[in-house]
PDB file of N, CA and C in Angstrom:
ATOM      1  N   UNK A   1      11.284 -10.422  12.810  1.00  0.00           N
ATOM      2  CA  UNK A   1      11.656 -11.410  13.794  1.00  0.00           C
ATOM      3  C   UNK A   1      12.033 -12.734  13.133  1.00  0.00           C
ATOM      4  N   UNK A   2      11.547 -13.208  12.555  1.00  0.00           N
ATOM      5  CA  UNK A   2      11.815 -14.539  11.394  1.00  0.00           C
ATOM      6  C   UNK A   2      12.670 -14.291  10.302  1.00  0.00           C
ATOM      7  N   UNK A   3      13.154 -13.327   9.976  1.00  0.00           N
ATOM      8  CA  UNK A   3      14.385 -12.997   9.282  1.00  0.00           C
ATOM      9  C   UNK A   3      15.144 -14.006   9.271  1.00  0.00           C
ATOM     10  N   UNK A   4      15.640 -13.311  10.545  1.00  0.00           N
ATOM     11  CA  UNK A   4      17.362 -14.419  10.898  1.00  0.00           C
ATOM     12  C   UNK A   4      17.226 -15.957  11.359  1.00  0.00           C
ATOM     13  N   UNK A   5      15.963 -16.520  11.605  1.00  0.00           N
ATOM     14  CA  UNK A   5      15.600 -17.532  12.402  1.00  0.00           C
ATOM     15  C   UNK A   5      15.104 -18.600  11.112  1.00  0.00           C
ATOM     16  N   UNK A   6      14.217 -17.724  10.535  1.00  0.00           N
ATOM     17  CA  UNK A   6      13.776 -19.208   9.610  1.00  0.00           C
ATOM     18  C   UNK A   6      14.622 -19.488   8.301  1.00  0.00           C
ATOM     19  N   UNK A   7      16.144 -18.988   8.212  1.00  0.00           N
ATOM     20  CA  UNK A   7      17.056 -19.736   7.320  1.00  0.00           C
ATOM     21  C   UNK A   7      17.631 -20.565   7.593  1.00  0.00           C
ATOM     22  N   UNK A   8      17.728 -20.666   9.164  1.00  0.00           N
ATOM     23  CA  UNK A   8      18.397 -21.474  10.007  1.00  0.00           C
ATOM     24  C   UNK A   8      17.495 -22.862  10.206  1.00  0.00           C
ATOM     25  N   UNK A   9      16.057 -22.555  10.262  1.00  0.00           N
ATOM     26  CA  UNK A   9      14.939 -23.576  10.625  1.00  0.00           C
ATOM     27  C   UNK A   9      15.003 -24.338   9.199  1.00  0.00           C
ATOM     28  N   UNK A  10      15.303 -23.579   8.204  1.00  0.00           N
ATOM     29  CA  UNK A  10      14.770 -24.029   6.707  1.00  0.00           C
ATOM     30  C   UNK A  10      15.753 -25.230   6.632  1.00  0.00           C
ATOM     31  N   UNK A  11      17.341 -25.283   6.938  1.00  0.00           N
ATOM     32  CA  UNK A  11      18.316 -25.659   6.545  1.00  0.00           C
ATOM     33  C   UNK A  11      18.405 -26.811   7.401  1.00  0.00           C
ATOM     34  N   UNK A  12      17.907 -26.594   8.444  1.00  0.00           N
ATOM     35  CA  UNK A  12      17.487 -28.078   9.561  1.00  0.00           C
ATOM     36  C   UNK A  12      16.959 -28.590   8.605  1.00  0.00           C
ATOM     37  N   UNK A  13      15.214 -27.983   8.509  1.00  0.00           N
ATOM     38  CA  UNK A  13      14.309 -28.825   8.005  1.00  0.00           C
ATOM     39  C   UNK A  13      14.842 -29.951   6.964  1.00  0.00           C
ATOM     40  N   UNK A  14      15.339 -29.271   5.874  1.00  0.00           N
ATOM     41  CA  UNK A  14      15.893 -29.854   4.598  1.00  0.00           C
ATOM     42  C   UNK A  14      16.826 -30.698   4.853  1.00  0.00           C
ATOM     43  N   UNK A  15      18.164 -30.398   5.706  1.00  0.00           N
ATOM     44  CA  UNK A  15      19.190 -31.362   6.143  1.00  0.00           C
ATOM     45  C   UNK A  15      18.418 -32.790   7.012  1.00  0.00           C
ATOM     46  N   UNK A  16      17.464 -32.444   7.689  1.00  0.00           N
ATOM     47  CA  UNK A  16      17.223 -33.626   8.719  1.00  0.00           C
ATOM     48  C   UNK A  16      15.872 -34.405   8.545  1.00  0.00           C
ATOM     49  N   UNK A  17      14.715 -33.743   7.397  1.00  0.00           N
ATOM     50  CA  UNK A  17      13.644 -34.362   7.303  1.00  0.00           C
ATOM     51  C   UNK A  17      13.311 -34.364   5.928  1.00  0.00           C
ATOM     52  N   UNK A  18      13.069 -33.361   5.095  1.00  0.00           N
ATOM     53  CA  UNK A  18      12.974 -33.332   3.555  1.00  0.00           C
ATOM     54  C   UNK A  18      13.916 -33.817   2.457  1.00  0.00           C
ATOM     55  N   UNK A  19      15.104 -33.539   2.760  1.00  0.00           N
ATOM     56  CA  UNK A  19      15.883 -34.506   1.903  1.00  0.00           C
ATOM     57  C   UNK A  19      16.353 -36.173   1.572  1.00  0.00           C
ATOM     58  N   UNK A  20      15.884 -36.485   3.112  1.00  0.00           N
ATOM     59  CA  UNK A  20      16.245 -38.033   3.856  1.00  0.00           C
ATOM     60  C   UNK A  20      14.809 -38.280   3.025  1.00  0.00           C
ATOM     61  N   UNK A  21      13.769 -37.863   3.283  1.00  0.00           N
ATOM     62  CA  UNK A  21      12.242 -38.238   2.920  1.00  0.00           C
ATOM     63  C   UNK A  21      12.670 -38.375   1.476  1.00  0.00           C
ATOM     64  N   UNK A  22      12.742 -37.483   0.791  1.00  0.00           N
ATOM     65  CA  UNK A  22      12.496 -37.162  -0.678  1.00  0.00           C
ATOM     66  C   UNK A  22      13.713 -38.429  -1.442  1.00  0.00           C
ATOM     67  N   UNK A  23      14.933 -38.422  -0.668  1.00  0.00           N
ATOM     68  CA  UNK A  23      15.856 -39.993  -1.046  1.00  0.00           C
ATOM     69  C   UNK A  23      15.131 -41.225  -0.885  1.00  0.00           C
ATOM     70  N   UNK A  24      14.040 -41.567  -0.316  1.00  0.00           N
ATOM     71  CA  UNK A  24      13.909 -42.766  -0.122  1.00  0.00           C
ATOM     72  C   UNK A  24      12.457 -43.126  -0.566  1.00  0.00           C
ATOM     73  N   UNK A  25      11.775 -44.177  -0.629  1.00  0.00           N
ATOM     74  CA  UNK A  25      10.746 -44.377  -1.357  1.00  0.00           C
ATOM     75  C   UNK A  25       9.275 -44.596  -0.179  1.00  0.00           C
ATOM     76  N   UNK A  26       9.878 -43.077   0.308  1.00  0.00           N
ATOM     77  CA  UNK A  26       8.336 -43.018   1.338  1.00  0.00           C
ATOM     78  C   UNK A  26       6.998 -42.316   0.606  1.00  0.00           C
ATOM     79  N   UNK A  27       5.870 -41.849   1.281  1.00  0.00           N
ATOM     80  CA  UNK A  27       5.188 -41.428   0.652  1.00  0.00           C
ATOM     81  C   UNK A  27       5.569 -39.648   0.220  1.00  0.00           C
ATOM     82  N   UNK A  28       6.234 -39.511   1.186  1.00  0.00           N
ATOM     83  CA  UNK A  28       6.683 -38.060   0.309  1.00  0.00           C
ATOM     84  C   UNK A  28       7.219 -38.178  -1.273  1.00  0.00           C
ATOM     85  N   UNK A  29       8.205 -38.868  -0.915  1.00  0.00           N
ATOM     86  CA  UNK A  29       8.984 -39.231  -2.635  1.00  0.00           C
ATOM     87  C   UNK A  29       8.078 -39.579  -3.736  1.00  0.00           C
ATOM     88  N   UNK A  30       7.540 -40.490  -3.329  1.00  0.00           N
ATOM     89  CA  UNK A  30       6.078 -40.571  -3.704  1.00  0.00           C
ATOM     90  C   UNK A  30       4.920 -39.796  -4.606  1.00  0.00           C
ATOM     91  N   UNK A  31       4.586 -38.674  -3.874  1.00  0.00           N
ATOM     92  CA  UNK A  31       3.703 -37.776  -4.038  1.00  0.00           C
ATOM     93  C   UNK A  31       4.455 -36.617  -4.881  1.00  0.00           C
ATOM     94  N   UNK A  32       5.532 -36.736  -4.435  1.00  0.00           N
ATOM     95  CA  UNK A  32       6.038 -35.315  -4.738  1.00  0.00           C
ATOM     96  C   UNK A  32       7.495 -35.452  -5.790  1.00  0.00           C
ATOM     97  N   UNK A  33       7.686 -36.898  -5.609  1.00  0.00           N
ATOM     98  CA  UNK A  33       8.718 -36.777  -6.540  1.00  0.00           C
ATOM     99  C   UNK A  33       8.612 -36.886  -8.175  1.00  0.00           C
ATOM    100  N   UNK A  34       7.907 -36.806  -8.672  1.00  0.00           N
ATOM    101  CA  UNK A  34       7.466 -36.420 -10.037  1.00  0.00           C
ATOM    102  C   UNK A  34       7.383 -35.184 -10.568  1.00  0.00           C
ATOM    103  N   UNK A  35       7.466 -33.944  -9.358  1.00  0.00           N
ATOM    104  CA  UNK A  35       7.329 -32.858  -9.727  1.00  0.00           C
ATOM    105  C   UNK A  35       8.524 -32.970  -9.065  1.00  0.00           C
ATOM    106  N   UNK A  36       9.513 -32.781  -7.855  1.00  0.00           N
ATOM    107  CA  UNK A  36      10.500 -32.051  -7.848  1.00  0.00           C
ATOM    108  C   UNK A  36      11.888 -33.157  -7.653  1.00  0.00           C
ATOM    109  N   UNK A  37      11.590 -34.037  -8.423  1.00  0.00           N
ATOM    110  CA  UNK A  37      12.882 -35.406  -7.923  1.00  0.00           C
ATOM    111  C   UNK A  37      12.813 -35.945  -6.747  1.00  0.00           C
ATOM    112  N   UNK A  38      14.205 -36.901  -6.793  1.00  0.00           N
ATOM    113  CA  UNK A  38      14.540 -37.747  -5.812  1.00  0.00           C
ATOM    114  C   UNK A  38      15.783 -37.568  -5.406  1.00  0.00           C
ATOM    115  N   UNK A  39      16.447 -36.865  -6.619  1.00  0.00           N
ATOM    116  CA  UNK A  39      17.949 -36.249  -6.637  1.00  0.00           C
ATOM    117  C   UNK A  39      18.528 -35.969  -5.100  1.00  0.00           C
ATOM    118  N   UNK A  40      19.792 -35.421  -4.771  1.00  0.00           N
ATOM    119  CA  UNK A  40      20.223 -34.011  -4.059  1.00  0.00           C
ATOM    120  C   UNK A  40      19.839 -32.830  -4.383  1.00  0.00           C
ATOM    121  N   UNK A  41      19.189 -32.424  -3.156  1.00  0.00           N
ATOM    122  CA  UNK A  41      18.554 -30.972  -3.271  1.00  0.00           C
ATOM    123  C   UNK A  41      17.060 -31.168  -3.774  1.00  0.00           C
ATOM    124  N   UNK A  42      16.116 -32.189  -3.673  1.00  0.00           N
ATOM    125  CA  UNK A  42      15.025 -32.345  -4.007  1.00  0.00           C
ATOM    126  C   UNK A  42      13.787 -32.044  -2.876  1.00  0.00           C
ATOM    127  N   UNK A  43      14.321 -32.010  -1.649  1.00  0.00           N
ATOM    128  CA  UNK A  43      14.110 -31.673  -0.399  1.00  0.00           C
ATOM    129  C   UNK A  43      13.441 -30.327  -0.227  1.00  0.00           C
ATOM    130  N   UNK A  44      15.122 -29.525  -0.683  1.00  0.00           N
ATOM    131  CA  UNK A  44      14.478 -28.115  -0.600  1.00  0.00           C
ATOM    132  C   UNK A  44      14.381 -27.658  -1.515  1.00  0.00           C
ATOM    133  N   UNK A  45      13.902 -28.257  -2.593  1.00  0.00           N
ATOM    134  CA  UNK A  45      12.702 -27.708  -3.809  1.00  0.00           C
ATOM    135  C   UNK A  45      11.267 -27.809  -2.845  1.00  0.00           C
ATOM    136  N   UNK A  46      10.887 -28.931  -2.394  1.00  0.00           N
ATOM    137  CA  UNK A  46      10.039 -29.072  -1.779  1.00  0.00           C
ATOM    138  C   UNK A  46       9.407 -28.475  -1.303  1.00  0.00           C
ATOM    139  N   UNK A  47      10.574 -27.631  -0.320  1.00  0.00           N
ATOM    140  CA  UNK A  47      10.411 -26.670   0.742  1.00  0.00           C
ATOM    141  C   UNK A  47       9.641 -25.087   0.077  1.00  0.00           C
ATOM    142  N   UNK A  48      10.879 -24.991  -1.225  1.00  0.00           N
ATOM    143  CA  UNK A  48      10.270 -24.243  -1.946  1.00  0.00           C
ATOM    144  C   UNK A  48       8.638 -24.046  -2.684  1.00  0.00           C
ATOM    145  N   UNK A  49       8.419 -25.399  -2.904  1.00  0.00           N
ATOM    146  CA  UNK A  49       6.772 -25.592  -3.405  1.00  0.00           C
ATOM    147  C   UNK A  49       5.735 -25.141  -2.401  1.00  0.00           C
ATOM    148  N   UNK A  50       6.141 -26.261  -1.110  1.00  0.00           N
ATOM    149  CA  UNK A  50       5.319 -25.868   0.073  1.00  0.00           C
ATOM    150  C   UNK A  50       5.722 -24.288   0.328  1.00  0.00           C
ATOM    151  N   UNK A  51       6.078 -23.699   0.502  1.00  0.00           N
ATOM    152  CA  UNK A  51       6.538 -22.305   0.948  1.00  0.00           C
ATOM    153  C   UNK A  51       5.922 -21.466  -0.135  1.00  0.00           C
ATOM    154  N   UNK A  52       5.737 -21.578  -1.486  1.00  0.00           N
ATOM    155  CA  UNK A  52       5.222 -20.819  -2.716  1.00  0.00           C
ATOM    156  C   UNK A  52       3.230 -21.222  -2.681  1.00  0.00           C
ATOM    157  N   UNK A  53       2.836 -22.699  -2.733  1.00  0.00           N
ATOM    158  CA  UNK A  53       1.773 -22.655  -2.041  1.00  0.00           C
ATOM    159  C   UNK A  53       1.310 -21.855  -0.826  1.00  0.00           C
ATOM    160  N   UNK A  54       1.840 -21.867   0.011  1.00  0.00           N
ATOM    161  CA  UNK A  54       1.756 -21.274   1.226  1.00  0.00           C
ATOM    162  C   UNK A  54       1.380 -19.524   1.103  1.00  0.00           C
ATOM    163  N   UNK A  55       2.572 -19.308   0.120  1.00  0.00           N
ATOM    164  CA  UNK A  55       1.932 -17.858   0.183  1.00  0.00           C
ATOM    165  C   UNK A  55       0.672 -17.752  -1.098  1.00  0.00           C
ATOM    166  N   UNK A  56       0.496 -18.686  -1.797  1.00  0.00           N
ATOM    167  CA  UNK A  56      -0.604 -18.225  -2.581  1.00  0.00           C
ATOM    168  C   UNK A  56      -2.080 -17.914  -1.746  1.00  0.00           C
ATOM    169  N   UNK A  57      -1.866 -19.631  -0.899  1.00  0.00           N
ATOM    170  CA  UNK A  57      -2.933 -19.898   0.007  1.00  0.00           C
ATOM    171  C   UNK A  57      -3.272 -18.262   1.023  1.00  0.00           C
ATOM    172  N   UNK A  58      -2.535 -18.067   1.362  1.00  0.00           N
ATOM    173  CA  UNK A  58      -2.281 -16.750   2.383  1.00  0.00           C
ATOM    174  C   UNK A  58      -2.861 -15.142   1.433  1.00  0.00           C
ATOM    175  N   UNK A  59      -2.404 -15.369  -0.236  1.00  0.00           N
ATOM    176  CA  UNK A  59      -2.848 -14.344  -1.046  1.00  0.00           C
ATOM    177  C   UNK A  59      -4.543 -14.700  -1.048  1.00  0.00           C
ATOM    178  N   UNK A  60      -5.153 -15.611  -1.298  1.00  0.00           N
ATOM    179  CA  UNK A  60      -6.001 -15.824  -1.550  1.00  0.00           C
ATOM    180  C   UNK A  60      -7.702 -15.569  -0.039  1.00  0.00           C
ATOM    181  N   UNK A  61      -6.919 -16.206   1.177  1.00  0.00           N
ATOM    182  CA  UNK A  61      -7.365 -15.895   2.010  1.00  0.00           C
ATOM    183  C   UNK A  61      -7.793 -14.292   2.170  1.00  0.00           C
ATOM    184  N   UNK A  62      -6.262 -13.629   2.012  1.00  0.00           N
ATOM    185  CA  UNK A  62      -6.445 -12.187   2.352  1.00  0.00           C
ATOM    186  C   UNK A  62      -7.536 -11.231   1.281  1.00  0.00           C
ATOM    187  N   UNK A  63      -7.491 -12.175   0.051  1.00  0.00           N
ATOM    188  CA  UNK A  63      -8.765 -11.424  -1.128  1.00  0.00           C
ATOM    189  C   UNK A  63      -9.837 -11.729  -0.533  1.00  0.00           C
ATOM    190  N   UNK A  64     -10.820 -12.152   0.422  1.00  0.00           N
ATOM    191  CA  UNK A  64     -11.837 -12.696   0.710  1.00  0.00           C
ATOM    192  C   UNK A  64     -12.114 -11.874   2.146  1.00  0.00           C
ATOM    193  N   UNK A  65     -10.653 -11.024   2.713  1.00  0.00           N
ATOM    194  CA  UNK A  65     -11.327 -10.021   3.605  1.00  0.00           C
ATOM    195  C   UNK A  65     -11.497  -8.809   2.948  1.00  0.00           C
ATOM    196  N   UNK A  66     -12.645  -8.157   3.206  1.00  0.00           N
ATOM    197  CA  UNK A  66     -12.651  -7.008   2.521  1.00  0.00           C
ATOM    198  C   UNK A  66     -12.026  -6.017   3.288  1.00  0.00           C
ATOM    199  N   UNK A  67     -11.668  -5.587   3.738  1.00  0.00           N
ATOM    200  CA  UNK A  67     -10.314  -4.765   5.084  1.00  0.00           C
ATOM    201  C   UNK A  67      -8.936  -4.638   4.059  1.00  0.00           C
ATOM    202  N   UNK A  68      -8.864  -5.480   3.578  1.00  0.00           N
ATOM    203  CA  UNK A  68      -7.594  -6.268   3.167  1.00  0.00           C
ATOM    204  C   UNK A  68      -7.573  -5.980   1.986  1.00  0.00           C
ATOM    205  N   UNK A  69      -8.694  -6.439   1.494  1.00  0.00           N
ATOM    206  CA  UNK A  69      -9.179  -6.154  -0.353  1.00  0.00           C
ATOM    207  C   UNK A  69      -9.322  -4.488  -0.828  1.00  0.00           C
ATOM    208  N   UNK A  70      -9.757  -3.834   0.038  1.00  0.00           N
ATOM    209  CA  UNK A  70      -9.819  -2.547  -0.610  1.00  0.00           C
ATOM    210  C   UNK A  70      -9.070  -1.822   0.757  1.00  0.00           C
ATOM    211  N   UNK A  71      -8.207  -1.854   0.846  1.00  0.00           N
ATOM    212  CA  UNK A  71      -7.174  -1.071   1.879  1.00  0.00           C
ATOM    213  C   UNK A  71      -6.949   0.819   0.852  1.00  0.00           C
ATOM    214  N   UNK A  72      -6.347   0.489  -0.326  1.00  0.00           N
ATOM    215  CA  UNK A  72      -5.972   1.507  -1.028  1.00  0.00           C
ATOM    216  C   UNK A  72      -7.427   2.389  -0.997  1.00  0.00           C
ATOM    217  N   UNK A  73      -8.680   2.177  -1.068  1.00  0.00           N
ATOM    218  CA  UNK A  73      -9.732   3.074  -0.892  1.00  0.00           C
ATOM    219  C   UNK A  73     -10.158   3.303   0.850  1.00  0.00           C
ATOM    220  N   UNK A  74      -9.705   2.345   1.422  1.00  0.00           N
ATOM    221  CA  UNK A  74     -10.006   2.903   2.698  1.00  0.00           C
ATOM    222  C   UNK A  74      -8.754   3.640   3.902  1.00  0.00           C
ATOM    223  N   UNK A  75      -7.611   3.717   3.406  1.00  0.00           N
ATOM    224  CA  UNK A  75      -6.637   4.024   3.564  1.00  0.00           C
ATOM    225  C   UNK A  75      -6.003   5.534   3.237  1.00  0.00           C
ATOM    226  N   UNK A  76      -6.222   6.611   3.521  1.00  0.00           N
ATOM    227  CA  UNK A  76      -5.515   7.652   2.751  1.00  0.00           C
ATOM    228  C   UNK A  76      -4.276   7.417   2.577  1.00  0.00           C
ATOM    229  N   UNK A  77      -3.732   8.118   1.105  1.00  0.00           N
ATOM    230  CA  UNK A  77      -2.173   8.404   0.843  1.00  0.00           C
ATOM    231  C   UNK A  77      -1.833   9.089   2.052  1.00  0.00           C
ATOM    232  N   UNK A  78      -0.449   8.802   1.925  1.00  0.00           N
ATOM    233  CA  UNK A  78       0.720   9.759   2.684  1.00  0.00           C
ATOM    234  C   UNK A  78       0.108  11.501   2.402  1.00  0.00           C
ATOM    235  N   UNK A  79       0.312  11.770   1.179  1.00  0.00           N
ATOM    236  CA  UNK A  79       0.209  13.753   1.314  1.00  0.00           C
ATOM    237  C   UNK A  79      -1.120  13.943   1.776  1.00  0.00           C
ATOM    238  N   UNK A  80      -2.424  13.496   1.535  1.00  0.00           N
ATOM    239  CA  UNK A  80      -3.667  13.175   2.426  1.00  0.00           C
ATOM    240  C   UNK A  80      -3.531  13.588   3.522  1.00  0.00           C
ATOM    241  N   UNK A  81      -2.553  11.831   3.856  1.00  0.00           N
ATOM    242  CA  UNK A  81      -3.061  12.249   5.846  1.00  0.00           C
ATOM    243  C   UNK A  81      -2.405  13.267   6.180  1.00  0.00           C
ATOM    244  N   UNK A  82      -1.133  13.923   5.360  1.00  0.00           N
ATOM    245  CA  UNK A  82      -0.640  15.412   6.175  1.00  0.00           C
ATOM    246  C   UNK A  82      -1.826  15.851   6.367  1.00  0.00           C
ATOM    247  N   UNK A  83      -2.741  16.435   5.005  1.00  0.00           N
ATOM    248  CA  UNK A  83      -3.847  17.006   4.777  1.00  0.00           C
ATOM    249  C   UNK A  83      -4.348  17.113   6.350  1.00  0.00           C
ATOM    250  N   UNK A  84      -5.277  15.810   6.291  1.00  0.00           N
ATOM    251  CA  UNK A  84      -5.869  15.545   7.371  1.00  0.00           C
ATOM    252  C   UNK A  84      -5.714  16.087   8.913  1.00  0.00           C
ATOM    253  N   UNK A  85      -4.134  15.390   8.860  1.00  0.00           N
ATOM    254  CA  UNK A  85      -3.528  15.746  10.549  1.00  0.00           C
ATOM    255  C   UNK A  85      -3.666  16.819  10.436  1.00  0.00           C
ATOM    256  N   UNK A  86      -3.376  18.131   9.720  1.00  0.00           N
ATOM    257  CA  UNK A  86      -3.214  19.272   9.627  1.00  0.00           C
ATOM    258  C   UNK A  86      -4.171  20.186  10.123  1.00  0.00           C
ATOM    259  N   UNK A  87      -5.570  19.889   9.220  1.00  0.00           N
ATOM    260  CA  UNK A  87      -6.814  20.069   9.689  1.00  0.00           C
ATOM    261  C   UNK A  87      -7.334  20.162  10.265  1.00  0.00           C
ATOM    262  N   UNK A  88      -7.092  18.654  11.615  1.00  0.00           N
ATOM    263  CA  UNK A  88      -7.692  18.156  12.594  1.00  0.00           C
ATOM    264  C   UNK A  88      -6.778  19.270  14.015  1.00  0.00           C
ATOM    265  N   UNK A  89      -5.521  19.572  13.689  1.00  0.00           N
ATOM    266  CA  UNK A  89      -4.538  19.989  14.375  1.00  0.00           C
ATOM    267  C   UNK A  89      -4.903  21.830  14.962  1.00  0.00           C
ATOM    268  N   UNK A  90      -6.007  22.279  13.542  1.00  0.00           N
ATOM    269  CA  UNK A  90      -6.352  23.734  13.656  1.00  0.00           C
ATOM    270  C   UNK A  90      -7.424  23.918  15.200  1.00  0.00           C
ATOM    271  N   UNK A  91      -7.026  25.020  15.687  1.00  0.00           N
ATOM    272  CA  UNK A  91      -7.696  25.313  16.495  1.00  0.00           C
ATOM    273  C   UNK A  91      -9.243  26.010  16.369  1.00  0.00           C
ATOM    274  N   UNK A  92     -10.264  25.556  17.230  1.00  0.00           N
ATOM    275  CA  UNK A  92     -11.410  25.967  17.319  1.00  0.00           C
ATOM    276  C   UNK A  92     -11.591  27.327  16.492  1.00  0.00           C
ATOM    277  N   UNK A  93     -12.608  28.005  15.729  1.00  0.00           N
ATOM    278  CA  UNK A  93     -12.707  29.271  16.155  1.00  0.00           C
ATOM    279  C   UNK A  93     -13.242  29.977  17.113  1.00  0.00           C
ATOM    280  N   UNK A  94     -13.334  30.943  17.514  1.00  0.00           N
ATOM    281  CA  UNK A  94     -13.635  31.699  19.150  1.00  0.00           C
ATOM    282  C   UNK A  94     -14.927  31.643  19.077  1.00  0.00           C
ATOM    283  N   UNK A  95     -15.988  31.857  18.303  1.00  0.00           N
ATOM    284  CA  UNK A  95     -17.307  31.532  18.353  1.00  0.00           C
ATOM    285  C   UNK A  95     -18.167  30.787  18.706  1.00  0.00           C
ATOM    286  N   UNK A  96     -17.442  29.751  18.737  1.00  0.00           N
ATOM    287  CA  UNK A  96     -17.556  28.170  18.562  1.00  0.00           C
ATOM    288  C   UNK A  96     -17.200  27.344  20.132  1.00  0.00           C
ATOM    289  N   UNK A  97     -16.466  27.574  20.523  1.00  0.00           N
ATOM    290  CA  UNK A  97     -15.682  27.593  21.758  1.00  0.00           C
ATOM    291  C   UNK A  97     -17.186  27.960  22.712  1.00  0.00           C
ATOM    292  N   UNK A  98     -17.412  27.209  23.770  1.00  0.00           N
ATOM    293  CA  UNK A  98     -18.278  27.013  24.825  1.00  0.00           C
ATOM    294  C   UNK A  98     -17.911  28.177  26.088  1.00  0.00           C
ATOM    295  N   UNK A  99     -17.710  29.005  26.495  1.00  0.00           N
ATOM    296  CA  UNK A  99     -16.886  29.942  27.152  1.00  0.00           C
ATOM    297  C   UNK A  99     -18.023  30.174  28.497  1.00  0.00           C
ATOM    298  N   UNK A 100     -17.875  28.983  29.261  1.00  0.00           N
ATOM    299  CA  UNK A 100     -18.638  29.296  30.684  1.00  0.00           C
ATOM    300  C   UNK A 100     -17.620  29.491  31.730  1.00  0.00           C
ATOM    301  N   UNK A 101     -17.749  30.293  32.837  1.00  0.00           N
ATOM    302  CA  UNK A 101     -17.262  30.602  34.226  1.00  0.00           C
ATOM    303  C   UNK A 101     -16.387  29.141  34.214  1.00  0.00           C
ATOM    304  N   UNK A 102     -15.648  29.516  35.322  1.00  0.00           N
ATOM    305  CA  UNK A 102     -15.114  27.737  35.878  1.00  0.00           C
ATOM    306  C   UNK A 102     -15.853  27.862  37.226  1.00  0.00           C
ATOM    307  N   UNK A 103     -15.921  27.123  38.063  1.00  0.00           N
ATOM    308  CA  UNK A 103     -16.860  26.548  38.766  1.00  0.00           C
ATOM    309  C   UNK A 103     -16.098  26.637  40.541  1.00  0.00           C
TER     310      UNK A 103
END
């Protein structure tokens, strides 16, 4: 869903708030212009930093669920779950089977 939408949001952002910021001697330029300029196009470096933080922050969160952290052991492979479905898919044997009147 954010595919097609947030290149479009990105290119606002940068055209109308991060680049104007990062030109002028606010506190963004400020903070941040030592690491990514004041130049053209310093904006959406910016964007880029915040956006690369962002997913570290997001990597780091997700190590701290354990759901998340050990998925590959709680998860069967693909040829597995055939396994599995397969298994689950076999019918009773006749022994086994409860076989009362119907009512």
């Amino acid at each position: 869903f954010s595919d097609p939408i947030m290149p479009i949001v990105a290119g606002a952002v940068a055209d109308y708030v991060t680049e104007p910021a990062m030109q002028s001697s606010t506190w963004l330029a400020n903070t941040f212009g030592w690491m990514v300029g004041t130049s053209p196009g310093s904006g959406m470096a910016l964007q880029y930093l915040i956006s690369g933080l962002a997913y570290i922050a997001v990597i780091v969160v997700a190590w701290f669920i354990p759901a998340v952290r050990h998925v590959e052991e709680l998860l069967p492979d693909h040829d597995q779950l055939e396994k599995v479905e397969h298994s689950h898919s076999e019918p009773e044997p006749a022994e086994e089977r409860s076989l009362q009147p119907a009512a």
